[in-house]
C-alpha atoms as a PDB file:
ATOM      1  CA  UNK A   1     -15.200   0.358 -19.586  1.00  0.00           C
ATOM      2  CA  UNK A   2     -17.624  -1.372 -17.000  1.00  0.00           C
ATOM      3  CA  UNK A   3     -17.892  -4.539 -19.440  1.00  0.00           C
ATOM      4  CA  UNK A   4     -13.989  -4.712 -19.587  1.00  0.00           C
ATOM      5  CA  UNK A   5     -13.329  -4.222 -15.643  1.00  0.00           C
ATOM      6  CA  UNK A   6     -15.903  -6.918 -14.898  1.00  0.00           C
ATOM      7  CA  UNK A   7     -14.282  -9.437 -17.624  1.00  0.00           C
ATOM      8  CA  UNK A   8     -11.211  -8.796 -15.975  1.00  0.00           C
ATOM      9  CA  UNK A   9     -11.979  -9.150 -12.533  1.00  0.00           C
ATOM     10  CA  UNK A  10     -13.336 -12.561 -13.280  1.00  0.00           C
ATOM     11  CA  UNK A  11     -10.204 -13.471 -15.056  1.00  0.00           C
ATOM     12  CA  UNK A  12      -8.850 -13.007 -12.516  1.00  0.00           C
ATOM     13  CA  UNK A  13     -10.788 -14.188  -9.458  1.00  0.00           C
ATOM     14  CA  UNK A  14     -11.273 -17.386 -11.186  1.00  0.00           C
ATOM     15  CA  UNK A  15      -8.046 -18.343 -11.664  1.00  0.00           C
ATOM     16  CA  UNK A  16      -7.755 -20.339  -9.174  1.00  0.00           C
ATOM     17  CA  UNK A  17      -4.331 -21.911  -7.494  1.00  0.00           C
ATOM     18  CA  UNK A  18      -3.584 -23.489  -4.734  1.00  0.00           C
ATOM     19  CA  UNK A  19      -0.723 -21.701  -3.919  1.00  0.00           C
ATOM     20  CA  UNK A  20      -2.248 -18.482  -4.515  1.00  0.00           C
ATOM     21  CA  UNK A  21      -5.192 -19.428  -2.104  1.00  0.00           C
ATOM     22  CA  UNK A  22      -2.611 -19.717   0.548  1.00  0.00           C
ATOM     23  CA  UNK A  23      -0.238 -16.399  -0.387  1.00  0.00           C
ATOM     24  CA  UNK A  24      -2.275 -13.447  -1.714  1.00  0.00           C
ATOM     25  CA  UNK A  25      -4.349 -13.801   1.628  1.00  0.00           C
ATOM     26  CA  UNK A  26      -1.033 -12.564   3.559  1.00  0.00           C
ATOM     27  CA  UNK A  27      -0.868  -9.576   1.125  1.00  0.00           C
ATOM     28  CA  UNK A  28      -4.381  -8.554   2.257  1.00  0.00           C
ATOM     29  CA  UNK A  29      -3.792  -8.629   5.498  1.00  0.00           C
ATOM     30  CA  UNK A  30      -2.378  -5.978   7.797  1.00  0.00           C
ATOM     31  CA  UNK A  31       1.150  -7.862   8.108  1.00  0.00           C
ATOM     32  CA  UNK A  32       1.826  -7.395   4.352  1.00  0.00           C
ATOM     33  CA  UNK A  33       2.494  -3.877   5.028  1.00  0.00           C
ATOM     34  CA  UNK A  34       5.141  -4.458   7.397  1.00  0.00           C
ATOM     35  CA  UNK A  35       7.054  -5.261   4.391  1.00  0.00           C
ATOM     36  CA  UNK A  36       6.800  -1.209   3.477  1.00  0.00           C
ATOM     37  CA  UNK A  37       8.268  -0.312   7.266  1.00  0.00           C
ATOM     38  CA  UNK A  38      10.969  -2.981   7.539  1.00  0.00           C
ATOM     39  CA  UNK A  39      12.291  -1.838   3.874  1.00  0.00           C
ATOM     40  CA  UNK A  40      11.903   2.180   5.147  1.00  0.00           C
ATOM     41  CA  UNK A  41      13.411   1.149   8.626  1.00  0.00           C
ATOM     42  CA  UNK A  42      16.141  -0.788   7.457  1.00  0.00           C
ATOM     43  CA  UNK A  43      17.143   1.850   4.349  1.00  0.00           C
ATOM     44  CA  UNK A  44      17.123   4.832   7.104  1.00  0.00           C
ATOM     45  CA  UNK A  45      19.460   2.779   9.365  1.00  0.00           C
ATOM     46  CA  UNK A  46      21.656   1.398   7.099  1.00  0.00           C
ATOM     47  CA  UNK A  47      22.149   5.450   6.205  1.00  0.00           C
ATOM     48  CA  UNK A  48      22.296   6.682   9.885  1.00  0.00           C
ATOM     49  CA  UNK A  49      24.928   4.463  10.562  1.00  0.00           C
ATOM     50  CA  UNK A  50      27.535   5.363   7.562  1.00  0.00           C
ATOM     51  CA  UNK A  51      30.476   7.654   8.789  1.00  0.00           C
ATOM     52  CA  UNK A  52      28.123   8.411  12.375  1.00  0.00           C
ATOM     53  CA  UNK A  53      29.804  11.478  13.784  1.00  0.00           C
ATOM     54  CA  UNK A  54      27.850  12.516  17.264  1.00  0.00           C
ATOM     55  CA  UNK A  55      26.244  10.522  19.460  1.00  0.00           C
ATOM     56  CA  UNK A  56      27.953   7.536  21.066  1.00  0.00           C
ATOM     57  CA  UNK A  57      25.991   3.900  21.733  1.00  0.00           C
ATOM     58  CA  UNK A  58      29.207   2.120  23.001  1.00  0.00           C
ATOM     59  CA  UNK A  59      31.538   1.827  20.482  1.00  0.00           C
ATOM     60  CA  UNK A  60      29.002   2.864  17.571  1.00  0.00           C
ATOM     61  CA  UNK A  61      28.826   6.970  16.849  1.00  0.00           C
ATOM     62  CA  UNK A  62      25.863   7.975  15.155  1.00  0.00           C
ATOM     63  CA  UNK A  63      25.328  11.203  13.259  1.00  0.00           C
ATOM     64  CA  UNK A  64      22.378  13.633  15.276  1.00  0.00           C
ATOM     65  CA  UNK A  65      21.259  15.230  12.189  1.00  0.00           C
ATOM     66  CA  UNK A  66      20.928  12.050  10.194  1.00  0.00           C
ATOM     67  CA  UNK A  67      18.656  10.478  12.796  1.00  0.00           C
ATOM     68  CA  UNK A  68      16.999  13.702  13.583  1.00  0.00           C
ATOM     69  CA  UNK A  69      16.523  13.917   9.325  1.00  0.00           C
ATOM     70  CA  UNK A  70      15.195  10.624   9.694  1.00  0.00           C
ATOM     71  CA  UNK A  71      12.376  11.498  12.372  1.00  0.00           C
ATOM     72  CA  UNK A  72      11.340  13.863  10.012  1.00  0.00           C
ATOM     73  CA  UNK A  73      10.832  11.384   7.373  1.00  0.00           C
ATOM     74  CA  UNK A  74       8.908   8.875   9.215  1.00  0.00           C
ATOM     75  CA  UNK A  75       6.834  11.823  10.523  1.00  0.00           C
ATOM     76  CA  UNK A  76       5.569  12.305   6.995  1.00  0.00           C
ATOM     77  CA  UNK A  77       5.705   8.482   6.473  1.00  0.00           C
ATOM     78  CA  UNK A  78       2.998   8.267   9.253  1.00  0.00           C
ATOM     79  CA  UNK A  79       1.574  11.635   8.460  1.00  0.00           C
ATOM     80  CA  UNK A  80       0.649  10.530   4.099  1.00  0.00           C
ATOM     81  CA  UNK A  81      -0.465   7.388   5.332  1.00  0.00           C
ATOM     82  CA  UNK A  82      -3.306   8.672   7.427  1.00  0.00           C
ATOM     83  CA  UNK A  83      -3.875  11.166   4.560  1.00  0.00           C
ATOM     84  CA  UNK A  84      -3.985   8.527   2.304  1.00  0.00           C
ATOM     85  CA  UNK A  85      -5.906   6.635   3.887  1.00  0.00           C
ATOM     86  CA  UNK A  86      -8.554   8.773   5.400  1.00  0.00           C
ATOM     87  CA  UNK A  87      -9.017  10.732   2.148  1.00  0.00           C
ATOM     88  CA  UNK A  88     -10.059   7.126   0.480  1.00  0.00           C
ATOM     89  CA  UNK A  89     -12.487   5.772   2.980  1.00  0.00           C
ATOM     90  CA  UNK A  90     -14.030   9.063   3.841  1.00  0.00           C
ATOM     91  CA  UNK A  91     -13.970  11.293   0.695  1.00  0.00           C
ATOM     92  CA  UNK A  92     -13.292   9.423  -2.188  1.00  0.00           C
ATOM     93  CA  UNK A  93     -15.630   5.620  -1.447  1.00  0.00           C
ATOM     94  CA  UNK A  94     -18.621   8.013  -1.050  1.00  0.00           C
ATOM     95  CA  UNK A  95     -18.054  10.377  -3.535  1.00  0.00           C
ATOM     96  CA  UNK A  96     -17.809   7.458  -6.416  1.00  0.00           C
ATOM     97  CA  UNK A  97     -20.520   5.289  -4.097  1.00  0.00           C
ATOM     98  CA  UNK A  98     -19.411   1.909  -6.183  1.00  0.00           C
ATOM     99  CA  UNK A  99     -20.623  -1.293  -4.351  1.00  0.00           C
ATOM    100  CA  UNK A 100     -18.270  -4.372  -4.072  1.00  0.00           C
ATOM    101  CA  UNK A 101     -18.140  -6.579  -6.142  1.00  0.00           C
ATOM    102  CA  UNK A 102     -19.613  -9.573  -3.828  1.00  0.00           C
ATOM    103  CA  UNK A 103     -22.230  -7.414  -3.362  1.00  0.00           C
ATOM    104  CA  UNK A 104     -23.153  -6.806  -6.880  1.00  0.00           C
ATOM    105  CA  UNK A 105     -21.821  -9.994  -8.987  1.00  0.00           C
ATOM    106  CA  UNK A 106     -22.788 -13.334  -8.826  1.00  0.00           C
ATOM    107  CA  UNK A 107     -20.577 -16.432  -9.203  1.00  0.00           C
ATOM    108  CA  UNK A 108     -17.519 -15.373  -7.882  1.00  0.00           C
ATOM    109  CA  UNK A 109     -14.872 -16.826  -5.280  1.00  0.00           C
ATOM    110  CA  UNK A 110     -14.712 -14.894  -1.906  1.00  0.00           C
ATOM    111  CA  UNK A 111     -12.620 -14.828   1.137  1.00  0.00           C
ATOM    112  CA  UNK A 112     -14.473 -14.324   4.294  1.00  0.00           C
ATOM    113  CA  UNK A 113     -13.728 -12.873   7.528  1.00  0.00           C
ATOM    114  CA  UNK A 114     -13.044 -16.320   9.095  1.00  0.00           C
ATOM    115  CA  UNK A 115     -10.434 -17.125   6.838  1.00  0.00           C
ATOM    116  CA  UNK A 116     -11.734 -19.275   3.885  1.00  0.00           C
ATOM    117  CA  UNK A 117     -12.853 -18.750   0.740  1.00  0.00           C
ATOM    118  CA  UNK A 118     -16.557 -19.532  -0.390  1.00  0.00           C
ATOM    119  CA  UNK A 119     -18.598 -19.714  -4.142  1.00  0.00           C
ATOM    120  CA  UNK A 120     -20.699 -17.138  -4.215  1.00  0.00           C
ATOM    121  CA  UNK A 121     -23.907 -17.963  -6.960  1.00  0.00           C
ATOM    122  CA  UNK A 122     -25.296 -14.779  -5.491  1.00  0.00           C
ATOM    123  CA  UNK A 123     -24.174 -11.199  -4.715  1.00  0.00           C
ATOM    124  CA  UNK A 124     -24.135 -11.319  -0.702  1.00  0.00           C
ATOM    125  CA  UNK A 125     -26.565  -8.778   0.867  1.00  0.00           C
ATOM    126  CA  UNK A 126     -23.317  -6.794   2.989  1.00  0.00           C
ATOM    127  CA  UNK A 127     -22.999  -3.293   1.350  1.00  0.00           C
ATOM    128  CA  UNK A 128     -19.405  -1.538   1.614  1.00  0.00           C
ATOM    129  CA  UNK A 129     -18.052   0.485  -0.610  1.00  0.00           C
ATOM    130  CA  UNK A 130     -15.774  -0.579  -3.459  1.00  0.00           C
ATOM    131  CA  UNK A 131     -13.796   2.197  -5.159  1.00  0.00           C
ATOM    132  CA  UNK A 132     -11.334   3.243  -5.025  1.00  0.00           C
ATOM    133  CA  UNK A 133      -9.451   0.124  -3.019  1.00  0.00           C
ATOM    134  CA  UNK A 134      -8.182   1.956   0.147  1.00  0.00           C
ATOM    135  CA  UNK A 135      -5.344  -1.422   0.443  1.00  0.00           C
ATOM    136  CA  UNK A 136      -4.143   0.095  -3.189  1.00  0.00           C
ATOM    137  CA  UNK A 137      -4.200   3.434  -2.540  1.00  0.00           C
ATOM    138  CA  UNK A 138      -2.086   2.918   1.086  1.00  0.00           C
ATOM    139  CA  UNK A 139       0.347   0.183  -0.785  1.00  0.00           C
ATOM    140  CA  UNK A 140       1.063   2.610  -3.398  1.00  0.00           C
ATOM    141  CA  UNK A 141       1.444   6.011  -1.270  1.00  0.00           C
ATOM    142  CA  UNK A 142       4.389   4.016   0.507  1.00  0.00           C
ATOM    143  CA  UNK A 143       6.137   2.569  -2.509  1.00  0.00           C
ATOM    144  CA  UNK A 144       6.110   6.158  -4.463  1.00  0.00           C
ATOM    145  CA  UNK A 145       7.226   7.885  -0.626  1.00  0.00           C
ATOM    146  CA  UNK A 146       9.527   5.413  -0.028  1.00  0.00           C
ATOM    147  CA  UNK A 147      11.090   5.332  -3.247  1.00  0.00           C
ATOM    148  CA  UNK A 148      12.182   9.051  -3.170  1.00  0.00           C
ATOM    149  CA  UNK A 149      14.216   8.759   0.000  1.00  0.00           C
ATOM    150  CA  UNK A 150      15.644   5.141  -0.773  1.00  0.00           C
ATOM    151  CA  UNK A 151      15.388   4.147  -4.204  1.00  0.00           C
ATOM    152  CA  UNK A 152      16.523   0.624  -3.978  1.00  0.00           C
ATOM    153  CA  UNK A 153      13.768   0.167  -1.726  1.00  0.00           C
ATOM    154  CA  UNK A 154      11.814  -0.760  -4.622  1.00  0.00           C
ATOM    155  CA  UNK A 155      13.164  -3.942  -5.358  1.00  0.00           C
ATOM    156  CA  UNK A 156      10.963  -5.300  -2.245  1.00  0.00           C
ATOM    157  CA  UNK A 157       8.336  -2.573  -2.105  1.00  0.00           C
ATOM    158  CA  UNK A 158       6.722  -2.428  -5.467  1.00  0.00           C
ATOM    159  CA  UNK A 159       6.325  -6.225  -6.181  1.00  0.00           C
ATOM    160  CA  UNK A 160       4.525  -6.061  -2.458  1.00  0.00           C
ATOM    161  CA  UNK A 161       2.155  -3.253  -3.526  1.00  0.00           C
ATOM    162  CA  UNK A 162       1.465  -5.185  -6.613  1.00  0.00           C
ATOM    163  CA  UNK A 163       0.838  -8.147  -4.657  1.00  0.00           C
ATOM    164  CA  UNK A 164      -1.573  -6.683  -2.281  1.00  0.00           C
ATOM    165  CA  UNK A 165      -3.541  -5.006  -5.530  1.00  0.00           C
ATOM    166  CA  UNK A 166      -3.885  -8.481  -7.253  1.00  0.00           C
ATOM    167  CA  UNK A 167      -4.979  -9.814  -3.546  1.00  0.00           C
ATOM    168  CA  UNK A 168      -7.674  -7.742  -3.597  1.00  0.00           C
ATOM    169  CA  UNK A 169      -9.278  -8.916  -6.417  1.00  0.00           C
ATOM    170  CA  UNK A 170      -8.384 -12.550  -6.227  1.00  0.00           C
ATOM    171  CA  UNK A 171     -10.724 -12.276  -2.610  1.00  0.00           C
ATOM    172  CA  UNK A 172     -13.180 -10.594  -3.833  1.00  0.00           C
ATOM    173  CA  UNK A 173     -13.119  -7.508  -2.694  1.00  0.00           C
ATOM    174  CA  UNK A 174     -12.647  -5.523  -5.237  1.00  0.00           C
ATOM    175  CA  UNK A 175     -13.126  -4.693  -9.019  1.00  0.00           C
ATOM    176  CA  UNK A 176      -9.840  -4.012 -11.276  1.00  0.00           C
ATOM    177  CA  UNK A 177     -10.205  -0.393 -11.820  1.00  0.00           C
ATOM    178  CA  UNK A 178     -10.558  -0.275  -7.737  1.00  0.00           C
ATOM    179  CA  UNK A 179      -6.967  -1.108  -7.416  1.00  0.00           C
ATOM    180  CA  UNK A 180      -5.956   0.553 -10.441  1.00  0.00           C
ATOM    181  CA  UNK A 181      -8.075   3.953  -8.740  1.00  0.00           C
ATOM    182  CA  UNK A 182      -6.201   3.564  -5.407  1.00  0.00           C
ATOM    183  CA  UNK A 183      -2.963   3.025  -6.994  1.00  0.00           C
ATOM    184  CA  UNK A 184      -3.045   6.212  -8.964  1.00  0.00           C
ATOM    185  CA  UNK A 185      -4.519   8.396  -5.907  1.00  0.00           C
ATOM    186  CA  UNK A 186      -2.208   6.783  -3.616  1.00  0.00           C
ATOM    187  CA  UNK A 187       1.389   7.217  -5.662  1.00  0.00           C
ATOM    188  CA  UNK A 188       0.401  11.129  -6.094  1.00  0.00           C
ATOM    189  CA  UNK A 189       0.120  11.635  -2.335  1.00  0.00           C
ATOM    190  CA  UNK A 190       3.229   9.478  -2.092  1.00  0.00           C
ATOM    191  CA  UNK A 191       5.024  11.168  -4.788  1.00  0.00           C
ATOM    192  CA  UNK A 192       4.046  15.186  -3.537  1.00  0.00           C
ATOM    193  CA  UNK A 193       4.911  14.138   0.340  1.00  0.00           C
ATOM    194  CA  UNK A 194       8.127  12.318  -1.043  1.00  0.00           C
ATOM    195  CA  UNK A 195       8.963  15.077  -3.145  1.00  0.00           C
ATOM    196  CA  UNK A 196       8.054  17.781  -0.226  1.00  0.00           C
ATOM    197  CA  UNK A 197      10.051  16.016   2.200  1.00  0.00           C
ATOM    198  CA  UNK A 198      13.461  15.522   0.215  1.00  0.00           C
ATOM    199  CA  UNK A 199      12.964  19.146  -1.032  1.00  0.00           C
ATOM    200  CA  UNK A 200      13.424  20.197   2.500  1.00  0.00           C
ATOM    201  CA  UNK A 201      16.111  17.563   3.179  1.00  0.00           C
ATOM    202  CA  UNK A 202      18.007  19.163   0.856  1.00  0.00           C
ATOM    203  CA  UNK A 203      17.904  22.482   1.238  1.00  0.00           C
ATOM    204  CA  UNK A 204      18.754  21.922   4.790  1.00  0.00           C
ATOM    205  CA  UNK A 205      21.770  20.138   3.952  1.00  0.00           C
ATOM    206  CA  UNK A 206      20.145  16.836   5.197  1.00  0.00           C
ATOM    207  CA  UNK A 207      19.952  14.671   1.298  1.00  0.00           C
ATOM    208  CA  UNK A 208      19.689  11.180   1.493  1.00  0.00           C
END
């Protein structure tokens, strides 16, 4: 399995593209994920807004229960996400205790802090921990959330998550299975909080 996940990840580290030099380091960075807010944001306003009975902005009525429903969702939004995330750097990275691959590999393309990529012909002496990809596992917990409150969201959210997976190995940063590991751990707490949450939605009388 080792032999296979290394093969891969230098498939695809070394294909190298211009274009992809200059894209997939957005969808490592922190303003990637804005994509996963702006699509919840925009999905829980656009509902809000339909048939608003309640509060008055000017001319525009809005419904109190809708944006008091919605609250509760971004609660949890904000809530999984720490979960999430927490549970990956500080549980699940030492439990498995896999190194990076720049620190393990040699002869492989990586992206530095200072924003350029360099040839490794050596593993680099830095020791973090590798697996599973924490970027992954946070990309994936607000796709799968996301997606049980507004479905279409989707359309935008999941080619983002796969984005920042495939970023993480074209920087080398991280192994294949990494991403594949934070994906799956991330879209089960996204899928139990999303489930949780619209449960209660629901039965209150508050469905999406």
């Amino acid at each position: 399995m080792e032999r296979w996940d290394i093969a891969l990840f230098y498939l695809i580290n070394h294909a190298r593209l211009s274009f992809l030099d200059a894209l997939l380091p957005f969808f490592t960075g922190k303003y990637a994920f804005l994509i996963f807010f702006v699509a919840f944001f925009v999905a829980t306003l656009r509902w809000v807004m339909q048939e608003g009975r309640g509060w008055a902005i000017g001319s525009l009525r809005l419904n109190h229960k809708k944006i008091l429903a919605s609250a509760f969702t971004f609660f949890f939004l904000i809530f999984g996400y720490g979960l999430s995330d927490l549970t990956c750097s500080k549980v699940l990275k030492p439990l498995f205790g896999r190194e990076r691959p720049f620190a393990t590999l040699e002869r492989l393309y990586y992206y530095t802090t200072e924003g350029s990529f360099i040839f490794l012909d050596k593993p680099l002496a830095k020791k973090t921990l590798s697996f599973p990809s924490c970027h992954a596992t946070n990309a994936a917990f607000l796709t799968v959330y996301i997606y049980f409150l507004w479905e279409k969201t989707v359309v935008f959210t999941l080619p983002t998550a796969f984005l920042v997976g495939i970023s993480r190995i074209y920087l080398g940063h991280h192994f294949p299975a990494d991403v594949l590991g934070g994906f799956f751990f991330g879209g089960i707490v996204g899928g139990i909080t999303g489930a949780f949450v619209k449960r209660i939605l629901v039965r209150y009388g508050r469905a999406l």
